[in-house]
C-alpha atoms as a PDB file:
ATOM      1  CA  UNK A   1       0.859  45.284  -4.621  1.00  0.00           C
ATOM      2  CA  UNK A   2       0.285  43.266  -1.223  1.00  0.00           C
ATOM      3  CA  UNK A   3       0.821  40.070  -0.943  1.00  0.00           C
ATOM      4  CA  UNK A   4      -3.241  39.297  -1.149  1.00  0.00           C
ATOM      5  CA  UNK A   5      -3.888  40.524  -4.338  1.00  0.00           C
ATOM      6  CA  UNK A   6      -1.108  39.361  -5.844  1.00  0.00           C
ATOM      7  CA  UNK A   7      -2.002  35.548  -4.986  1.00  0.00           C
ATOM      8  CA  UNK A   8      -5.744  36.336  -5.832  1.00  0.00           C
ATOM      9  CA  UNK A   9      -4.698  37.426  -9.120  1.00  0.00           C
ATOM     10  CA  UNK A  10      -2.808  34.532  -9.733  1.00  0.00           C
ATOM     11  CA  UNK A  11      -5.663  32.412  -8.608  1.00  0.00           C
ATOM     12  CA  UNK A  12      -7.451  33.721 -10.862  1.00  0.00           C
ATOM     13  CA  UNK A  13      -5.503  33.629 -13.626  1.00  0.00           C
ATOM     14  CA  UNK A  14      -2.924  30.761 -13.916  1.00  0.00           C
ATOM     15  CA  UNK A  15      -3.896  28.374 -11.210  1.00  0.00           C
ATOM     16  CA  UNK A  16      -7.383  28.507 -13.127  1.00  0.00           C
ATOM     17  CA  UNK A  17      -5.810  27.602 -15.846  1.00  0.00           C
ATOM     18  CA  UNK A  18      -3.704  25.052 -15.019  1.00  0.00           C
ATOM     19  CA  UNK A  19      -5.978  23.077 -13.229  1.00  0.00           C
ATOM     20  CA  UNK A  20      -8.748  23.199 -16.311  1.00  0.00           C
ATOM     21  CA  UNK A  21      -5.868  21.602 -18.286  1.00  0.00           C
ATOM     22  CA  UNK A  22      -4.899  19.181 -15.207  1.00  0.00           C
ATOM     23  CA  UNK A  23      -9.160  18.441 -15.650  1.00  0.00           C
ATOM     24  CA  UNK A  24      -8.737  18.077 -19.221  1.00  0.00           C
ATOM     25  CA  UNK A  25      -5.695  15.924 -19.361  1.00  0.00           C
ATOM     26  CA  UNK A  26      -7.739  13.439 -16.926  1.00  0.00           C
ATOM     27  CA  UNK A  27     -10.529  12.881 -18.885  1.00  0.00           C
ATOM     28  CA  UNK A  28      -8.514  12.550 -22.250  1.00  0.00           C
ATOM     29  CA  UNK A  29      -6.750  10.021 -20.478  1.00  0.00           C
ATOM     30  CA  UNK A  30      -9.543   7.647 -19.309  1.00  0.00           C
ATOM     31  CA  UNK A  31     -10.987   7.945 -22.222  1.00  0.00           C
ATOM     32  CA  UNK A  32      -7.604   7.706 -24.493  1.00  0.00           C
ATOM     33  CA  UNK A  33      -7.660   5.070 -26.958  1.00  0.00           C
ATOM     34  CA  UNK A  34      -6.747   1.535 -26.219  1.00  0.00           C
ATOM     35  CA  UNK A  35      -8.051   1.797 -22.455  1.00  0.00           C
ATOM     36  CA  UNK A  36     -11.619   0.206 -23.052  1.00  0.00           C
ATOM     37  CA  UNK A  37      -9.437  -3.097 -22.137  1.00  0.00           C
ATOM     38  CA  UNK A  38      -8.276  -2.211 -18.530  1.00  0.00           C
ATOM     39  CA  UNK A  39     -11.626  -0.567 -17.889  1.00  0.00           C
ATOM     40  CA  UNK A  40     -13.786  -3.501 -18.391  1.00  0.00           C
ATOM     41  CA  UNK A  41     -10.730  -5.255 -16.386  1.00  0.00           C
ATOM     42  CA  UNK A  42     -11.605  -2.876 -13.659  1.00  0.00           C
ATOM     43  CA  UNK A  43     -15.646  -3.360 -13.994  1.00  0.00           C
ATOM     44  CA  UNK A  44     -14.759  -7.087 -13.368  1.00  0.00           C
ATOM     45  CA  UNK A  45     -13.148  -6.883  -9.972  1.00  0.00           C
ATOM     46  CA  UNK A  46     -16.409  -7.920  -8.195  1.00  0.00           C
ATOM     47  CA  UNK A  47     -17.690 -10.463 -10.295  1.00  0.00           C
ATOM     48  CA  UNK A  48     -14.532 -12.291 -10.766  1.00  0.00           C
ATOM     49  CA  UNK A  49     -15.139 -15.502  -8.211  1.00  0.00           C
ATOM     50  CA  UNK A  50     -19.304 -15.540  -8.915  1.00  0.00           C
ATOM     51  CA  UNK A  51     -18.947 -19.068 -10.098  1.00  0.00           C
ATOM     52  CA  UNK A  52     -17.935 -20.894  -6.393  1.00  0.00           C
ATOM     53  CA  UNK A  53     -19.759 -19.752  -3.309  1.00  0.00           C
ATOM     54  CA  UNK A  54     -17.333 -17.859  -0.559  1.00  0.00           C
ATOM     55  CA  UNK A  55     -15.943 -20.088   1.420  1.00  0.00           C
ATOM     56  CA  UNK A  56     -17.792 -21.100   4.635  1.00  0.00           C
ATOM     57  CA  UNK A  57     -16.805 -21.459   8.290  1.00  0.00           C
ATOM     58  CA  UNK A  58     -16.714 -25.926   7.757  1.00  0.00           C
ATOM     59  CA  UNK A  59     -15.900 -25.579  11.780  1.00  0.00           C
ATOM     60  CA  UNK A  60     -12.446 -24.235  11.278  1.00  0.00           C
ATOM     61  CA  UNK A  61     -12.072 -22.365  14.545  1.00  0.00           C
ATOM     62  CA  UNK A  62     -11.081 -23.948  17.654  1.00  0.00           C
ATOM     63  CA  UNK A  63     -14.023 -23.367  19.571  1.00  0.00           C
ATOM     64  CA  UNK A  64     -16.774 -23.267  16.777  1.00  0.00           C
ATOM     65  CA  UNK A  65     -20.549 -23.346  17.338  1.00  0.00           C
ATOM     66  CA  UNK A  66     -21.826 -22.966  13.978  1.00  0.00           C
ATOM     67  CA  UNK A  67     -22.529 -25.085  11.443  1.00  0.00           C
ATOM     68  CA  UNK A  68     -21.044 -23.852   7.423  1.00  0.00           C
ATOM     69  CA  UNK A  69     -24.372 -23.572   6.884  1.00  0.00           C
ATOM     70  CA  UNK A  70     -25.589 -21.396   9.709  1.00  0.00           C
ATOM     71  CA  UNK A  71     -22.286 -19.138   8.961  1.00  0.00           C
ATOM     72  CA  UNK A  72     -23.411 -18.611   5.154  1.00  0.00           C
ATOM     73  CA  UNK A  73     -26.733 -17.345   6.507  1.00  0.00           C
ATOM     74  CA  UNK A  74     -25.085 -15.040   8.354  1.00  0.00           C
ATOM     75  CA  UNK A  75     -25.066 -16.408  11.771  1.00  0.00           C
ATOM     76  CA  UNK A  76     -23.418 -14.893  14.504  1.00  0.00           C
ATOM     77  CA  UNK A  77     -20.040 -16.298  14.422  1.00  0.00           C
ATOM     78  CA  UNK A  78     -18.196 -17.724  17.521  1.00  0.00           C
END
């Protein structure tokens, strides 16, 4: 047997099958019990600092020519 056919056999056989369990174990484990927690944790990431504004420019930079205002409206900056 060359050296072709034996990998293409294999392919076909075991690496198929370990990679449908590697599949399987993945979705078991997002969906596993007790993970709804650190999902929703997850969801949260962008919508954790909704309740201040980003912070603006207030004329920080040496050389500033905006206003905070101007740089909240998206205002070319410097």
């Amino acid at each position: 047997m060359d050296t072709y056919s034996f990998l293409r056999e294999l392919a076909d056989s075991w690496v198929l099958l370990i990679l449908t369990l590697i599949f399987l174990g993945v979705i078991f484990w997002a969906f596993r019990p007790g993970s709804r927690p650190l999902h929703d944790d997850a969801a949260a990431v962008p919508f954790r600092h909704d309740d201040r504004p980003a912070p603006g420019c207030a004329n920080a930079c040496p050389d500033c020519r905006c206003g905070a205002s101007d740089f909240l409206k998206g205002a070319d900056h410097g």
